[in-house]
C-alpha atoms as a PDB file:
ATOM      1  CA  UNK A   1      28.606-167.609 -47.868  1.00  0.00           C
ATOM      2  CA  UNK A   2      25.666-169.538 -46.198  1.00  0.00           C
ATOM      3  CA  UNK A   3      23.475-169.307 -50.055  1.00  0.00           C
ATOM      4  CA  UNK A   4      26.766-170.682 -51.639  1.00  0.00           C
ATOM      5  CA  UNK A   5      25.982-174.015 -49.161  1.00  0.00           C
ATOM      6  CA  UNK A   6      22.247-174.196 -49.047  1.00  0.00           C
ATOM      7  CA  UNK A   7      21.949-173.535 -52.863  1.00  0.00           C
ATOM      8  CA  UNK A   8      23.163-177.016 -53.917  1.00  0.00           C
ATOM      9  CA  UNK A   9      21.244-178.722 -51.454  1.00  0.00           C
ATOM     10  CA  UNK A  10      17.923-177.293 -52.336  1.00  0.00           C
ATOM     11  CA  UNK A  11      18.646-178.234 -55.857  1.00  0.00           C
ATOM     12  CA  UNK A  12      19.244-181.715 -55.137  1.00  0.00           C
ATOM     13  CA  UNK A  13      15.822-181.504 -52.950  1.00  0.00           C
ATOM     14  CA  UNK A  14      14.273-180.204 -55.854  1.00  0.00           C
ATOM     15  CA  UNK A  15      15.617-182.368 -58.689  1.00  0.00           C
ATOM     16  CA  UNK A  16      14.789-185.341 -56.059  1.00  0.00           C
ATOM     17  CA  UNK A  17      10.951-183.717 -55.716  1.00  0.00           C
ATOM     18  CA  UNK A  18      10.645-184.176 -59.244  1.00  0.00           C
ATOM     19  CA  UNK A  19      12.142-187.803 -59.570  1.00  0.00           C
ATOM     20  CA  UNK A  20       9.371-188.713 -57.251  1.00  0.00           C
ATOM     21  CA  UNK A  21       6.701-186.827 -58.878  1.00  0.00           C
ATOM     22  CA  UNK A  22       7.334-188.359 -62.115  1.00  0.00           C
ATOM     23  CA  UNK A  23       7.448-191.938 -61.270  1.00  0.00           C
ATOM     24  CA  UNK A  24       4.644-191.649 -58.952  1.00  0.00           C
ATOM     25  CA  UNK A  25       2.540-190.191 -61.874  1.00  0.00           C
ATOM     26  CA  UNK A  26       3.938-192.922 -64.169  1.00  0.00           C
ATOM     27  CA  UNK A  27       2.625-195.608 -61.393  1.00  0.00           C
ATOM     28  CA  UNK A  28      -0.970-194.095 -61.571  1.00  0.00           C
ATOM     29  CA  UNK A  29      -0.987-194.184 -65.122  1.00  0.00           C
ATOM     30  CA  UNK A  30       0.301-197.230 -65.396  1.00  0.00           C
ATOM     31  CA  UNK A  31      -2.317-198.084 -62.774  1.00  0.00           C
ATOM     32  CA  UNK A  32      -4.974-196.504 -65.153  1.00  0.00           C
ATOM     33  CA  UNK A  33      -4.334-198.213 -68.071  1.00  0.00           C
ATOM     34  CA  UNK A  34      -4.446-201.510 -66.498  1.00  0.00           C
ATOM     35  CA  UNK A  35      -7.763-201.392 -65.614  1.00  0.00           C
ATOM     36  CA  UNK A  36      -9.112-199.889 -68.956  1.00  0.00           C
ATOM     37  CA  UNK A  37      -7.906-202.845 -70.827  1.00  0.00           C
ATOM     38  CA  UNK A  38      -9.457-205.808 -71.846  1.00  0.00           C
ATOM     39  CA  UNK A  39      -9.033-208.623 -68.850  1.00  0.00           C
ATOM     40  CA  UNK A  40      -9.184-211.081 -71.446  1.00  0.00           C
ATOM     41  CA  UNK A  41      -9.284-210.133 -75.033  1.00  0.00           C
ATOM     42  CA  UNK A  42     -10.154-213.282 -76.820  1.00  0.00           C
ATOM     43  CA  UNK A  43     -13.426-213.282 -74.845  1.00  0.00           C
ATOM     44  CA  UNK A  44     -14.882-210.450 -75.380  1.00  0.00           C
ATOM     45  CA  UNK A  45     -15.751-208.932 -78.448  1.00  0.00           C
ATOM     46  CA  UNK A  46     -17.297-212.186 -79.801  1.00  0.00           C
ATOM     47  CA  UNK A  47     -20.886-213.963 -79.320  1.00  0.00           C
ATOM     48  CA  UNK A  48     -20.376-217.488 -78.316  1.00  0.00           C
ATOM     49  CA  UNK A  49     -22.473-220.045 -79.694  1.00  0.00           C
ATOM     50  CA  UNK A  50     -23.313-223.246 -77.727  1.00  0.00           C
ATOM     51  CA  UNK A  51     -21.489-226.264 -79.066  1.00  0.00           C
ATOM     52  CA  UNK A  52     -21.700-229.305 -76.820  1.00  0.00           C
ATOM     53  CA  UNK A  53     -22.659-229.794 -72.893  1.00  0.00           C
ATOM     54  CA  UNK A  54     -20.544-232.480 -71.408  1.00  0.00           C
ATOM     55  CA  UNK A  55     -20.368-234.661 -74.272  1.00  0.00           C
ATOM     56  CA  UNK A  56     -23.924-234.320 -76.138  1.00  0.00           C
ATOM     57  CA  UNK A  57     -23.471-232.134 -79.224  1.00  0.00           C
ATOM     58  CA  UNK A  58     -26.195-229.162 -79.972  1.00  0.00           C
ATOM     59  CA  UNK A  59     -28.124-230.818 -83.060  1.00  0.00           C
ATOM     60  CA  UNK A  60     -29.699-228.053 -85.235  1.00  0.00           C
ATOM     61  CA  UNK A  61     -33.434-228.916 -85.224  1.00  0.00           C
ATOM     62  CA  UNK A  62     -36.231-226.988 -86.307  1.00  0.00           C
ATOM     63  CA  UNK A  63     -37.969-228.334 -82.884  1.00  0.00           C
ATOM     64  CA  UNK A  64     -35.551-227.231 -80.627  1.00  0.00           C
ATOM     65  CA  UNK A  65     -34.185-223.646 -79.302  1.00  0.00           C
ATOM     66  CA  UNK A  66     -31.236-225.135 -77.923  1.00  0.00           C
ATOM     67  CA  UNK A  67     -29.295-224.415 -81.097  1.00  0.00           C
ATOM     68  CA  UNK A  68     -29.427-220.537 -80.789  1.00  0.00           C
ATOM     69  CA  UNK A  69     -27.990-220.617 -77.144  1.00  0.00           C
ATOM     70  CA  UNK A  70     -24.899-218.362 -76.665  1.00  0.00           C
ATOM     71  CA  UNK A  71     -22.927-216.137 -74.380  1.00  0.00           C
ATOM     72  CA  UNK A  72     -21.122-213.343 -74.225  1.00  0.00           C
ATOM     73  CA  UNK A  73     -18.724-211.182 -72.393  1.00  0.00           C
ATOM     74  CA  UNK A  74     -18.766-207.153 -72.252  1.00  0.00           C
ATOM     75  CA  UNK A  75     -15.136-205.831 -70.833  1.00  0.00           C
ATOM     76  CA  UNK A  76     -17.174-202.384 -69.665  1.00  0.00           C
ATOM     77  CA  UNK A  77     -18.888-203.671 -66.706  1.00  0.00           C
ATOM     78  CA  UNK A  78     -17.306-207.392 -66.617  1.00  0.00           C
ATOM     79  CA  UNK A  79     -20.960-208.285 -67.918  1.00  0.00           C
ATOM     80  CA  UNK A  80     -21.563-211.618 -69.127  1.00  0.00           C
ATOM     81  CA  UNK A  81     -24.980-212.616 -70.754  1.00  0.00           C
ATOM     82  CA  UNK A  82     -26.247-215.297 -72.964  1.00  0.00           C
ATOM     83  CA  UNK A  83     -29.160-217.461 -74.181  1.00  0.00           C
ATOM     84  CA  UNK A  84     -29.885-221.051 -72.506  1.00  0.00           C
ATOM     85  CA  UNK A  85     -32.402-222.268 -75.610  1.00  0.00           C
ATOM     86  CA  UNK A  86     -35.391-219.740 -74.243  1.00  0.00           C
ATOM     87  CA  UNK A  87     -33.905-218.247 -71.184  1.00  0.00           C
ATOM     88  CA  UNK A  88     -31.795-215.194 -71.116  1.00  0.00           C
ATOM     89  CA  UNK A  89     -29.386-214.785 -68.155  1.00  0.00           C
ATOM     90  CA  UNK A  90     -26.399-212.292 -67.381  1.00  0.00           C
ATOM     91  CA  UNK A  91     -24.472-211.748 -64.150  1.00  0.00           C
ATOM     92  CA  UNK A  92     -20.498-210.677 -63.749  1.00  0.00           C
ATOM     93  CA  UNK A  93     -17.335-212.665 -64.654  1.00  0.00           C
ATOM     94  CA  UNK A  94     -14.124-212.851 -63.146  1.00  0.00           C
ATOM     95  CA  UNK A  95     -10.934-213.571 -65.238  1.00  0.00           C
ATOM     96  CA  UNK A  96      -7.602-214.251 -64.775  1.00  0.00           C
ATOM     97  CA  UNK A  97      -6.169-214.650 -68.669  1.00  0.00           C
ATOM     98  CA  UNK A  98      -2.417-215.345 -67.120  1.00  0.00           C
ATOM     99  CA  UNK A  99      -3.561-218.929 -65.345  1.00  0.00           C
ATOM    100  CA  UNK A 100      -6.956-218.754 -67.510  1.00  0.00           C
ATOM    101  CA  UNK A 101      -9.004-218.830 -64.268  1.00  0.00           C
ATOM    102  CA  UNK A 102     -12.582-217.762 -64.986  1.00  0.00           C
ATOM    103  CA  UNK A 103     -15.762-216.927 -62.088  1.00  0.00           C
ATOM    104  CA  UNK A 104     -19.078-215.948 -63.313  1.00  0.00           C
ATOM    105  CA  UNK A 105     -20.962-214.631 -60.492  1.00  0.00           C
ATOM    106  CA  UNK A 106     -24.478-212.796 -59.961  1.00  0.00           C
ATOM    107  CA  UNK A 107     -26.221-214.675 -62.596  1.00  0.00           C
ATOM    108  CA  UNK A 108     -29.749-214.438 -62.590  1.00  0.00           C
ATOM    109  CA  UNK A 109     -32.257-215.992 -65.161  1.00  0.00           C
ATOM    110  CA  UNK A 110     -35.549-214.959 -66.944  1.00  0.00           C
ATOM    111  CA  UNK A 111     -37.259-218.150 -67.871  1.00  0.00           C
ATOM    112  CA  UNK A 112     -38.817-218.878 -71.000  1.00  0.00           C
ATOM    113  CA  UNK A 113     -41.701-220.654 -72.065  1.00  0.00           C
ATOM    114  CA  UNK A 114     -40.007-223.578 -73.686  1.00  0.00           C
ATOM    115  CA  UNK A 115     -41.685-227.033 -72.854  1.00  0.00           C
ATOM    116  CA  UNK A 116     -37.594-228.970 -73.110  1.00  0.00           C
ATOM    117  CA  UNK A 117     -35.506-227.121 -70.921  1.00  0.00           C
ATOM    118  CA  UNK A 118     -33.105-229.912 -70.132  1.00  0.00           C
ATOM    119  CA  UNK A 119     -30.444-229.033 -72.188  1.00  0.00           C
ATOM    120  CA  UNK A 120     -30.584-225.651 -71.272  1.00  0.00           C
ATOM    121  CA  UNK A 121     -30.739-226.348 -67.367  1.00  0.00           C
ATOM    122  CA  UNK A 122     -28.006-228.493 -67.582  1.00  0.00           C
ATOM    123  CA  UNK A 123     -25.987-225.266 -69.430  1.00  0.00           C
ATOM    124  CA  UNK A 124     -27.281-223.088 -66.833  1.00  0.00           C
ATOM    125  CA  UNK A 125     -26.155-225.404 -63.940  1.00  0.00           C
ATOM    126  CA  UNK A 126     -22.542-226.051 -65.464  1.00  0.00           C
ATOM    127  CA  UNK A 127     -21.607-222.396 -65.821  1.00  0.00           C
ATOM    128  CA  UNK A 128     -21.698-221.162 -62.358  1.00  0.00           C
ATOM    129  CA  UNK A 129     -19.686-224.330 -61.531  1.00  0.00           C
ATOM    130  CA  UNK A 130     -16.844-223.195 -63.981  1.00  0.00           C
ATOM    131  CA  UNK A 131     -13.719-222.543 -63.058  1.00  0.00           C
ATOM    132  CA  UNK A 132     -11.221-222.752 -65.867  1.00  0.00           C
ATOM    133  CA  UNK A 133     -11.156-221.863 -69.749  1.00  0.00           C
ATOM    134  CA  UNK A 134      -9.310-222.466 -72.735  1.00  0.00           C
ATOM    135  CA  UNK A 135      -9.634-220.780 -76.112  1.00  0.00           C
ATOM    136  CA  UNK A 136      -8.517-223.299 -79.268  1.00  0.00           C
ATOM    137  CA  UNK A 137      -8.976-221.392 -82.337  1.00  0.00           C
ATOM    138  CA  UNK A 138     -12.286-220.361 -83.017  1.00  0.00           C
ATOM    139  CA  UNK A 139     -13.783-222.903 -80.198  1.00  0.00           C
ATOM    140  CA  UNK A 140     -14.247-221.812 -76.162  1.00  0.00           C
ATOM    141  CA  UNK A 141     -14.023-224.548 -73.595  1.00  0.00           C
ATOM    142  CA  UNK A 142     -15.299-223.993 -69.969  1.00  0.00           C
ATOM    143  CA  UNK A 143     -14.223-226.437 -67.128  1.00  0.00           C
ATOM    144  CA  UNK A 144     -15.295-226.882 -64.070  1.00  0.00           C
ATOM    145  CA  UNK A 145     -12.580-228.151 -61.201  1.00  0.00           C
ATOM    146  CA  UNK A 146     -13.553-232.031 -61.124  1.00  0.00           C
ATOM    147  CA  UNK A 147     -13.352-232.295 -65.268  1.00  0.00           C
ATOM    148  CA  UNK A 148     -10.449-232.761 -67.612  1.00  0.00           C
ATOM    149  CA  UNK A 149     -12.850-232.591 -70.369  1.00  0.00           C
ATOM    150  CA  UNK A 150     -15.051-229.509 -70.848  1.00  0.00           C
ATOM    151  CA  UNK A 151     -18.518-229.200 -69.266  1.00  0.00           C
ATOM    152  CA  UNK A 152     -19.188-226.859 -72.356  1.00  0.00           C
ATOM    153  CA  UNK A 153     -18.230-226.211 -75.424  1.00  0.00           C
ATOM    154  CA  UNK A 154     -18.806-222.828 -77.652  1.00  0.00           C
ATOM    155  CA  UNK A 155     -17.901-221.685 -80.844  1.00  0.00           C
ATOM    156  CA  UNK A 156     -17.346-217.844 -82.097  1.00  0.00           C
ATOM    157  CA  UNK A 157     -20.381-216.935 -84.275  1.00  0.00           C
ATOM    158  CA  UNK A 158     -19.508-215.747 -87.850  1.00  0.00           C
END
C-alpha cells in the first residue's frame, strides 16, 4: 500500500532530476561555445594594412616604411600585433562586436632603427587611445572617444 504512494512521487523526483540535469548541461555548453567563438569575426582572420592616421594618407614611397604598417587580431589568445613602419608591437584586445566597443591593452613595442618615426608614433599613440570601430567593406576604422572621424584608417590586405 505505502510503494503504491511513494512510487509516483519518486518518479516525478526522478523525471524532475533529469529536467535539471539536462538544462544545466545545456547552460554549460552553451557557456562553452560562447567563449570558443570568434568575439568579432570580421577582425580577425585578416592582416590590416595602414591606410590613413587622422587625415594624412600612407603614400607608397620607396623612402619610407610607413607603407607596410599593419595589424592584426588572433581570436586564440585575444592577441593583437602589428607593424608601426619599423616597430613591431602586440598586446591584448577587448571587443564588444554588439556596440562595436574595442580596448587594446598590454601593448608593448620593439623599436626599430628607422630615422622617421613620426608617422608611426603618431599610429602607436592613437591605438591605445581607441575606443570604438567600424568595419565598411573591405576598410577598418578605429576611433577614439573625442573623434567623429577616425584616428586610423586600415584596409584588409589581398
Amino acid at each position: 500500500e505505502n510503494f503504491l504512494l511513494i512510487y509516483p512521487l519518486q518518479t516525478a523526483m526522478r523525471n524532475t532530476f533529469i529536467t535539471l540535469l539536462g538544462l544545466a548541461s545545456a547552460s554549460l555548453l552553451g557557456n562553452c561555445q560562447e567563449k570558443s567563438q570568434d568575439p568579432a569575426p570580421a577582425l580577425t582572420g585578416k592582416r590590416w594594412m595602414l591606410e590613413q592616421i587622422d587625415s594624412t594618407p600612407i603614400s607608397v614611397s620607396s623612402y619610407s616604411y610607413d607603407y607596410d604598417s599593419f595589424i592584426q587580431f588572433s581570436t586564440q589568445d585575444q592577441g593583437v600585433s602589428g607593424l608601426a613602419a619599423c616597430s613591431a608591437f602586440k598586446g591584448r584586445f577587448v571587443v564588444q562586436a554588439a556596440s562595436q566597443q574595442i580596448t587594446f591593452t598590454q601593448l608593448t613595442t620593439t623599436r626599430g632603427s628607422c630615422s622617421d618615426l613620426k608617422f608611426a608614433t603618431t599610429y602607436l599613440v592613437a591605438l591605445p587611445q581607441t575606443q570604438r570601430y567600424e568595419i565598411q567593406g573591405n576598410k577598418l576604422l578605429l576611433y577614439d572617444a573625442a573623434s567623429a572621424t577616425p584616428r586610423l584608417v586600415f584596409q584588409a590586405a589581398k
